[in-house]
N, C-alpha and C. Protein backbone atom coordinates (compact mmCIF):
# COMPACT_ATOMS: atom_id res chain seq x y z
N UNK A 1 48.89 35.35 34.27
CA UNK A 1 48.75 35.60 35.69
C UNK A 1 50.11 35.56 36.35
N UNK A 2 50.07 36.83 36.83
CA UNK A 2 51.62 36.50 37.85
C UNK A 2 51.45 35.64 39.23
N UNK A 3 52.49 34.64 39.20
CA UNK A 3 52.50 33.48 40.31
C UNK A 3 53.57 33.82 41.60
N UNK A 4 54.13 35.18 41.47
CA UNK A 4 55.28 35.48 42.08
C UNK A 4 54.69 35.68 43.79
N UNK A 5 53.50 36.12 43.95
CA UNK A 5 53.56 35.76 45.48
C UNK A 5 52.50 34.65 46.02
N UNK A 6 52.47 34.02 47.20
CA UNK A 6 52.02 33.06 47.95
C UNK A 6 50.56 33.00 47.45
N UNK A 7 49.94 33.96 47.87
CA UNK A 7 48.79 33.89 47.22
C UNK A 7 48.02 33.80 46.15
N UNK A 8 49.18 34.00 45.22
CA UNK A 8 48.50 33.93 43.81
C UNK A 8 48.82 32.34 43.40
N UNK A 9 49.81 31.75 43.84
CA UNK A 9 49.93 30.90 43.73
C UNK A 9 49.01 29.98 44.34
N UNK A 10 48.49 29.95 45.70
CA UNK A 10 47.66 29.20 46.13
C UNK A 10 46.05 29.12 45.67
N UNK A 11 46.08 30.40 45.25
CA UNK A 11 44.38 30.62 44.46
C UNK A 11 44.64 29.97 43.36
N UNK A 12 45.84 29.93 42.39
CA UNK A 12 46.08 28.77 40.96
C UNK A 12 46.04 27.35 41.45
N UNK A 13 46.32 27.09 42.42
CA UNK A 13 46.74 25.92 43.00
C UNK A 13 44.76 24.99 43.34
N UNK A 14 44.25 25.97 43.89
CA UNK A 14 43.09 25.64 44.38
C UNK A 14 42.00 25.35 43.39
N UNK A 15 42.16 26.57 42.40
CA UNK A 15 41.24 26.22 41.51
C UNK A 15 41.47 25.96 40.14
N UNK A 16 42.59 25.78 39.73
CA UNK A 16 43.21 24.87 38.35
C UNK A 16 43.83 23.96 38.80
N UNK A 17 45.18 24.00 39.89
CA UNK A 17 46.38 23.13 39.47
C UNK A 17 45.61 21.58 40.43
N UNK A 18 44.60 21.56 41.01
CA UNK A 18 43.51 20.44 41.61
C UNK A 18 42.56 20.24 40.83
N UNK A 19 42.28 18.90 41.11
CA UNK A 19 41.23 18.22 40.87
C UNK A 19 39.68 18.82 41.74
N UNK A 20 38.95 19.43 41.72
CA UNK A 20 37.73 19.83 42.21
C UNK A 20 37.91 21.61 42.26
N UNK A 21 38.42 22.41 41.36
CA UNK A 21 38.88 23.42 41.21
C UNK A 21 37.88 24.29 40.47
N UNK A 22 37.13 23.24 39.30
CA UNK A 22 36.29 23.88 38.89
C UNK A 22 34.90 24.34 39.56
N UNK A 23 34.27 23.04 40.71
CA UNK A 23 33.80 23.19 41.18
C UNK A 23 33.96 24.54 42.79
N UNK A 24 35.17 24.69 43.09
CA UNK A 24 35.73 25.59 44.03
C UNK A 24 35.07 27.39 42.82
N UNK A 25 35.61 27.25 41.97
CA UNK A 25 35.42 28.09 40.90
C UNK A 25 33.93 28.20 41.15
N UNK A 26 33.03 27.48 41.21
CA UNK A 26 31.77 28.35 41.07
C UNK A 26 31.36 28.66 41.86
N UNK A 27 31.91 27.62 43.17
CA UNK A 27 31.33 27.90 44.71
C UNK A 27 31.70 29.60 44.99
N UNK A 28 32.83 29.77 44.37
CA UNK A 28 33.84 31.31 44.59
C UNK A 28 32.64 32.42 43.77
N UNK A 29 32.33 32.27 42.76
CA UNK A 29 31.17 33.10 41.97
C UNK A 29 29.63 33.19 42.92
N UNK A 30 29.82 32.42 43.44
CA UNK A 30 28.11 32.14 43.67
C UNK A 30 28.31 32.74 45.07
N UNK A 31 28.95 33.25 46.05
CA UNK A 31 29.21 34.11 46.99
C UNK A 31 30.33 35.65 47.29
N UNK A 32 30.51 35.40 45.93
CA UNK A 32 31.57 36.75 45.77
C UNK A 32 30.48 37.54 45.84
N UNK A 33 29.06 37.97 45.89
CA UNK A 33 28.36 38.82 45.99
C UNK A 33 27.06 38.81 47.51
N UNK A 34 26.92 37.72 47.68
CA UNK A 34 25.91 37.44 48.14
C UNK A 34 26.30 36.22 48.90
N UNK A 35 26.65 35.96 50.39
CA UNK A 35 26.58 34.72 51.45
C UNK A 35 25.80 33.89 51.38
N UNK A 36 26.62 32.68 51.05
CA UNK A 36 25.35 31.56 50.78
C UNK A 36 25.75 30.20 51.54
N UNK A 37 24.54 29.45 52.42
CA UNK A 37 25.10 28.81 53.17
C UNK A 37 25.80 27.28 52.04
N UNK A 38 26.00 25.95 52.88
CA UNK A 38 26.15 24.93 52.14
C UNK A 38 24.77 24.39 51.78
N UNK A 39 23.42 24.26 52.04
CA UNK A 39 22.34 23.78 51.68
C UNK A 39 21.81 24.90 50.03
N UNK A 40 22.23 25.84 50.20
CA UNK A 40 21.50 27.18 48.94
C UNK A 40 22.60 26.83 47.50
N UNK A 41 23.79 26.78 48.46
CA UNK A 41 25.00 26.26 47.46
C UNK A 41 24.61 25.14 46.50
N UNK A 42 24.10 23.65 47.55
CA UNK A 42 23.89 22.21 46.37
C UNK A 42 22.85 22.55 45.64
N UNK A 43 21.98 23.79 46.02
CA UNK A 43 20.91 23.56 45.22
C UNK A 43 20.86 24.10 44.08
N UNK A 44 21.74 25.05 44.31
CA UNK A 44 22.15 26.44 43.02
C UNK A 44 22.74 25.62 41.77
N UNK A 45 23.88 24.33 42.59
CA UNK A 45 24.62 24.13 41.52
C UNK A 45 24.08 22.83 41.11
N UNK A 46 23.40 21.96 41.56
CA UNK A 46 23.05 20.48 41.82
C UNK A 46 24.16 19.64 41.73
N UNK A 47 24.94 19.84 42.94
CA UNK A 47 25.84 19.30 43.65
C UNK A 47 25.23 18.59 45.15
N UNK A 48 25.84 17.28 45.39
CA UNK A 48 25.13 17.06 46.63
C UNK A 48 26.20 17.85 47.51
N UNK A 49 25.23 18.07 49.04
CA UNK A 49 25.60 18.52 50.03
C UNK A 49 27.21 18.26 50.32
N UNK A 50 27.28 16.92 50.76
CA UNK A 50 28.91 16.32 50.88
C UNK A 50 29.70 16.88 50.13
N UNK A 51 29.95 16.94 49.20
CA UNK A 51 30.67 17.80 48.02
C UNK A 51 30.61 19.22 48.31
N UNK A 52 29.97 19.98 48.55
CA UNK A 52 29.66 21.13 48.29
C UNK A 52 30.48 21.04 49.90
N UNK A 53 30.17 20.84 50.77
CA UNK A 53 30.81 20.76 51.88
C UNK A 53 32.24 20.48 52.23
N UNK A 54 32.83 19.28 51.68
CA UNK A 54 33.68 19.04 51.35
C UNK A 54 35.28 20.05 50.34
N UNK A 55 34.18 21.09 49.32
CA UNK A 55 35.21 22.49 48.99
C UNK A 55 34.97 23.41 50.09
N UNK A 56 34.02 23.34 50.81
CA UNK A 56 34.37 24.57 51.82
C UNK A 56 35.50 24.68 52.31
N UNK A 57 35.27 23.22 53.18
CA UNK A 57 36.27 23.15 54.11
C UNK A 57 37.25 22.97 53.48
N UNK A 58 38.05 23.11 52.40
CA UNK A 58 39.22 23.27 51.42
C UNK A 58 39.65 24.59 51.71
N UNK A 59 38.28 25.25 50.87
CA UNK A 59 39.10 26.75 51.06
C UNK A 59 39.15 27.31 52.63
N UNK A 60 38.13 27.20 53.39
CA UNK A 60 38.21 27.41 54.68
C UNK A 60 39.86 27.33 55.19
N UNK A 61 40.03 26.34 55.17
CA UNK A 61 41.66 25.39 55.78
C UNK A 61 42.65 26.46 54.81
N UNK A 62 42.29 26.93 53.82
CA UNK A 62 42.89 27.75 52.89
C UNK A 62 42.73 28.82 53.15
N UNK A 63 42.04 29.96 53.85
CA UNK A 63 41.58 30.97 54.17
C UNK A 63 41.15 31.94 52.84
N UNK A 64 40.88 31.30 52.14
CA UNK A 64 39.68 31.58 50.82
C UNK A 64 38.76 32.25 50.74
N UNK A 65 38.15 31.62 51.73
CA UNK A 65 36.86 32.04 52.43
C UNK A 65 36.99 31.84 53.75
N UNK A 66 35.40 32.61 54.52
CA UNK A 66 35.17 32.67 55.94
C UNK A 66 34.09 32.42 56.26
N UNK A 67 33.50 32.53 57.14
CA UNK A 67 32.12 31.92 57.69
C UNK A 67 31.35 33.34 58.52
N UNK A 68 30.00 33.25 58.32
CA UNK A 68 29.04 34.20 59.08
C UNK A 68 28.42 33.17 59.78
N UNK A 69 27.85 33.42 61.34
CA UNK A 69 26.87 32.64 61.90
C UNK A 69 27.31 31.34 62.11
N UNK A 70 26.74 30.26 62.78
CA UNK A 70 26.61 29.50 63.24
C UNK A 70 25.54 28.32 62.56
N UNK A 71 26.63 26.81 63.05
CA UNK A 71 25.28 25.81 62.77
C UNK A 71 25.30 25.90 61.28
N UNK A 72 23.53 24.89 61.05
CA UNK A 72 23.10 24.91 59.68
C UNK A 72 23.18 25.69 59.08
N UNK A 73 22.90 27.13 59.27
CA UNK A 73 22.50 28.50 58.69
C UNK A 73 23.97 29.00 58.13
N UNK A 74 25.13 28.62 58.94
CA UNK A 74 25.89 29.46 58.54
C UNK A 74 26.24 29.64 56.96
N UNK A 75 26.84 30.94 56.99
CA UNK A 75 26.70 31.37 55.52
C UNK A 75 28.27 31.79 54.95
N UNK A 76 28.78 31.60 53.79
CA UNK A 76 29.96 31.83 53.67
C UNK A 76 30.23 33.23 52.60
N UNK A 77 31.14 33.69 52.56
CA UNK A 77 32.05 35.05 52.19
C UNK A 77 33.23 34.87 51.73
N UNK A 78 33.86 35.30 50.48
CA UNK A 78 35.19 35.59 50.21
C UNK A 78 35.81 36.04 51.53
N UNK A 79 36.74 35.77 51.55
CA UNK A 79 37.86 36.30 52.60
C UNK A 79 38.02 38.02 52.23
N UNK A 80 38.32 38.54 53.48
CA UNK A 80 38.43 39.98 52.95
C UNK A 80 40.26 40.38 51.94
N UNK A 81 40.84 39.17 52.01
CA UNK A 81 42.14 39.92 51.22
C UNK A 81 41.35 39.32 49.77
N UNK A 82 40.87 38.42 49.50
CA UNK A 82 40.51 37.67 47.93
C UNK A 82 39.08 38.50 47.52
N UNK A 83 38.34 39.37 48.83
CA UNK A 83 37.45 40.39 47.95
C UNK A 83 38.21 41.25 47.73
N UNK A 84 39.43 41.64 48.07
CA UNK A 84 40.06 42.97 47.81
C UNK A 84 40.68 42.76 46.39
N UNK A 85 41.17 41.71 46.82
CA UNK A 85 42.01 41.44 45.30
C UNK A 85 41.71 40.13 44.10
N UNK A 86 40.26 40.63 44.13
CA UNK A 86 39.31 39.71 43.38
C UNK A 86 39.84 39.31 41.87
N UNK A 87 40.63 40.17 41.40
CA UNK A 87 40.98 40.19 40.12
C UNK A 87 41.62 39.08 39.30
N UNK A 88 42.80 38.85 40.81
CA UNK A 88 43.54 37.85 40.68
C UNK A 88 42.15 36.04 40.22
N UNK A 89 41.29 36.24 41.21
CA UNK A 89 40.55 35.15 41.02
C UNK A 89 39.66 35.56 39.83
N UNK A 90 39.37 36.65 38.91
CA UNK A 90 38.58 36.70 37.86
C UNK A 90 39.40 36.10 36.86
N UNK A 91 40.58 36.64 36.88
CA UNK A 91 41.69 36.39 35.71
C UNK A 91 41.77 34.39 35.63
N UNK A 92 41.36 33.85 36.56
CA UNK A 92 41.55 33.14 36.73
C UNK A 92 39.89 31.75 35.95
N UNK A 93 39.28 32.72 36.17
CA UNK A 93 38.20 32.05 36.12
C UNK A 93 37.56 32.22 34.82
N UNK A 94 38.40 33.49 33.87
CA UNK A 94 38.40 34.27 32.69
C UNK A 94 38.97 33.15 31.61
N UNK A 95 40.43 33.22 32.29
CA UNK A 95 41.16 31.96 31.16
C UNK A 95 41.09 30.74 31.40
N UNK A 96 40.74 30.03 32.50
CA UNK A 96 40.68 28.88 32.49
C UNK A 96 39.48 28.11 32.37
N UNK A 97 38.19 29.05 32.72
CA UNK A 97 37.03 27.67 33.18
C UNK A 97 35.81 29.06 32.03
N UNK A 98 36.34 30.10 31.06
CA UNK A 98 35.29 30.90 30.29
C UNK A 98 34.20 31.44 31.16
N UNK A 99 34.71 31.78 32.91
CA UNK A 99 33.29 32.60 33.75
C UNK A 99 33.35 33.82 33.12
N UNK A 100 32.12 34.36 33.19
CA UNK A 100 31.67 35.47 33.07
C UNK A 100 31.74 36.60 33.95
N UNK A 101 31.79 36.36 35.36
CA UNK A 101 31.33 36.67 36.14
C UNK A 101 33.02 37.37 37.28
């Protein structure tokens, strides 16, 4: 993986070069297609809520991801530069954690 600009570096940073990266890693799979709030998230992965909450607001603060809606309901989305340049996060999720996806 090339680390030469900001972003590639911070997507390595988020989900290898940290501690809760793997878990960021699936949260990133489990809405790269489909918006899913934090309640659909703990249940998908059986993660409690706090946790699952707790990487949002990681990548959020990271601009990783973004938010739809409001409140309980709201639902989260890749950021539109990390759906564009998804690759960087497959390659990532390819060699380090064996996703499929």
């Amino acid at each position: 993986m090339d680390l030469n600009d900001d972003n590639s570096r911070l997507i390595w940073w988020l989900l290898v070069g940290t501690r809760g990266g793997k878990t960021r890693s699936r949260i990133i799979t489990l809405i790269k297609d489909e918006p899913k709030n934090i309640h659909q998230l703990s249940l998908e992965m059986n993660v409690n809520y706090r946790t699952i909450e707790h990487h949002i607001k990681i990548m959020l603060d990271n601009k990783i991801i973004t938010f739809i809606g409001d409140g309980y309901g709201r639902s989260y989305v890749l950021s539109n530069y990390y759906r564009s340049n998804y690759s960087m996060i497959d390659e990532i999720l390819r060699n380090y954690y064996n996703f499929d996806k």
